[in-house]
C-alpha atoms as a PDB file:
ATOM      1  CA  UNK A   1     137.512 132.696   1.970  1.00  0.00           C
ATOM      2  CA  UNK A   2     137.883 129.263   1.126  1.00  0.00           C
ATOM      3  CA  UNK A   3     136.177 127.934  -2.075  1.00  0.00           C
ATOM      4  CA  UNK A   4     133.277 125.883  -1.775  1.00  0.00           C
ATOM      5  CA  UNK A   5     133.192 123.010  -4.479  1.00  0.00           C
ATOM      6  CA  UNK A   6     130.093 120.996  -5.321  1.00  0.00           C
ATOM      7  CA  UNK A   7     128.606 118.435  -7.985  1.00  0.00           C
ATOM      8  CA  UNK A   8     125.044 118.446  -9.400  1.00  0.00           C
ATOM      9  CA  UNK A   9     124.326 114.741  -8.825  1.00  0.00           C
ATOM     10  CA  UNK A  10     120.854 114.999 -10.420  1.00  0.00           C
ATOM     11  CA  UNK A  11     118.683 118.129 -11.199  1.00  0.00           C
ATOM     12  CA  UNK A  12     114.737 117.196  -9.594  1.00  0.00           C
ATOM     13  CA  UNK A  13     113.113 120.209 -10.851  1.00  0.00           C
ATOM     14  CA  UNK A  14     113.024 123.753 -11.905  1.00  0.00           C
ATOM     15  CA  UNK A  15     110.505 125.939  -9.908  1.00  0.00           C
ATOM     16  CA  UNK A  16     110.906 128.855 -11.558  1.00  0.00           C
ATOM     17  CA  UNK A  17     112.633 131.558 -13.850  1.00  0.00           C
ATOM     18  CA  UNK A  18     113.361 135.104 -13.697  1.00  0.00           C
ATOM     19  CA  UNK A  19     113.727 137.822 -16.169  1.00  0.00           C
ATOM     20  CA  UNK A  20     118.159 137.703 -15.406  1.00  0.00           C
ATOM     21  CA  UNK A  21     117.945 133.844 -16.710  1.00  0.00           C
ATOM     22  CA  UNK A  22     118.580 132.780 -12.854  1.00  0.00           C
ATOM     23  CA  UNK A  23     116.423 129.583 -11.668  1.00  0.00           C
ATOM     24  CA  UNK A  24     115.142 128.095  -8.561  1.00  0.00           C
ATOM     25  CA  UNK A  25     116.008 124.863  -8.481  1.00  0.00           C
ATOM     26  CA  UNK A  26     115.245 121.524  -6.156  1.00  0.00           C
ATOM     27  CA  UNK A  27     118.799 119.517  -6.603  1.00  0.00           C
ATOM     28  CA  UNK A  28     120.526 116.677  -5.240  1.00  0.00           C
ATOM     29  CA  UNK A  29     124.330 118.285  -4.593  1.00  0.00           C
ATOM     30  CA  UNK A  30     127.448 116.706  -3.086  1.00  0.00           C
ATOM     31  CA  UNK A  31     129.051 120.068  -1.346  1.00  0.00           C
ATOM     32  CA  UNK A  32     133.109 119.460  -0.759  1.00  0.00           C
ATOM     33  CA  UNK A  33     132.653 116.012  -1.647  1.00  0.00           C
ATOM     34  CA  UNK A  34     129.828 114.877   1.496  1.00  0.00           C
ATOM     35  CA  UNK A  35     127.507 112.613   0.919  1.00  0.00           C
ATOM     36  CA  UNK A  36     124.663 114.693  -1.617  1.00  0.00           C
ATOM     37  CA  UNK A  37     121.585 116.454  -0.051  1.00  0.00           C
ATOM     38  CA  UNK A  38     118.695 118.309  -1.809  1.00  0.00           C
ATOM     39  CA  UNK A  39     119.246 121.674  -2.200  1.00  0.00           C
ATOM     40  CA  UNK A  40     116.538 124.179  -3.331  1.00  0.00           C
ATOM     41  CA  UNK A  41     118.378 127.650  -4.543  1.00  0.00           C
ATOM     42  CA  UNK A  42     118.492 130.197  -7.425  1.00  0.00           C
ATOM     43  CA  UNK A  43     121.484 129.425  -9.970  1.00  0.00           C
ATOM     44  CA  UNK A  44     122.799 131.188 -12.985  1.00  0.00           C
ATOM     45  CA  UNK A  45     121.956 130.082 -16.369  1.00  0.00           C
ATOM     46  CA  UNK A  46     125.766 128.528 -16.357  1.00  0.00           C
ATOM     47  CA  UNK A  47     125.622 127.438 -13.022  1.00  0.00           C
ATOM     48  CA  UNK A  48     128.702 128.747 -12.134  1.00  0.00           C
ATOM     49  CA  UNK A  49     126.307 131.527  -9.617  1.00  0.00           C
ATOM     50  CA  UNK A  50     123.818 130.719  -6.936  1.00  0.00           C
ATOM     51  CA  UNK A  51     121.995 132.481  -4.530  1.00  0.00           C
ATOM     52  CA  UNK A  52     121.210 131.665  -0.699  1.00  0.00           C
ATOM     53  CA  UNK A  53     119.649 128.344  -0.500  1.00  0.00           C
ATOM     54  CA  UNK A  54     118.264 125.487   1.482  1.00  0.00           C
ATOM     55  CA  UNK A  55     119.957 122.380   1.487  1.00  0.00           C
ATOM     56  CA  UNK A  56     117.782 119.367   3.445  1.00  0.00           C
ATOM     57  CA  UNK A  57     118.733 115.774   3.979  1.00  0.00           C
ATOM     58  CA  UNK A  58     116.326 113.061   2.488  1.00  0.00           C
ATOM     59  CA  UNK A  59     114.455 112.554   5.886  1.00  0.00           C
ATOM     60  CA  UNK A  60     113.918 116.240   6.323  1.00  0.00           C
ATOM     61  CA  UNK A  61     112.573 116.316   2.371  1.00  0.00           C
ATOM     62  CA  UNK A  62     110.291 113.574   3.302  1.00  0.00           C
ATOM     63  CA  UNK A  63     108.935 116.009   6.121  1.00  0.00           C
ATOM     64  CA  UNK A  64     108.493 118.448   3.963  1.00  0.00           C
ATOM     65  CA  UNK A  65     106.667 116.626   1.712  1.00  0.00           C
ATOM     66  CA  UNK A  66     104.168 115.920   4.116  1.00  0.00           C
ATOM     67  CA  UNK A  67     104.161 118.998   5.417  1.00  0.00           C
ATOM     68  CA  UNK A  68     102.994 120.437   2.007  1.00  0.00           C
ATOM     69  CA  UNK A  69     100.900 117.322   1.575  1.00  0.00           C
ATOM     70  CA  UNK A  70      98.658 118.601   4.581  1.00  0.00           C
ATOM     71  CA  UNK A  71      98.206 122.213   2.881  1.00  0.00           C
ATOM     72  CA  UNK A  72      95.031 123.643   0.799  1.00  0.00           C
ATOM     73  CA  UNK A  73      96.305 124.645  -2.487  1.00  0.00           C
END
């Protein structure tokens, strides 16, 4: 399997923690050296572990932010 390499370019915001010291966290990542998208996933106090995530480009972020915009919370 080849290796996957990526750079936190900025860290936006933790969401959450769990009991392990993992985090979910909204990032802006450069994955094999593209061009950096946000990324929402869980990562290991080191960062050197994550967990399945979602990575979004800035127009589909803006979307979502609507999207949740529009919701009752």
């Amino acid at each position: 399997m080849a290796e996957i390499k990526y750079e936190i370019v900025e860290t936006v915001g933790v969401l959450s923690e769990n009991a392990k010291g993992w985090s979910k966290e909204v990032n802006l990542i450069s994955w094999n050296g593209r061009d950096a998208k946000y990324d929402i996933r869980d990562w290991a106090p080191d960062h050197e572990k994550m967990g399945k995530g979602l990575t979004l480009t800035t127009e589909e972020m803006v979307k979502l932010r609507d999207v949740l915009n529009q919701l009752n919370l």
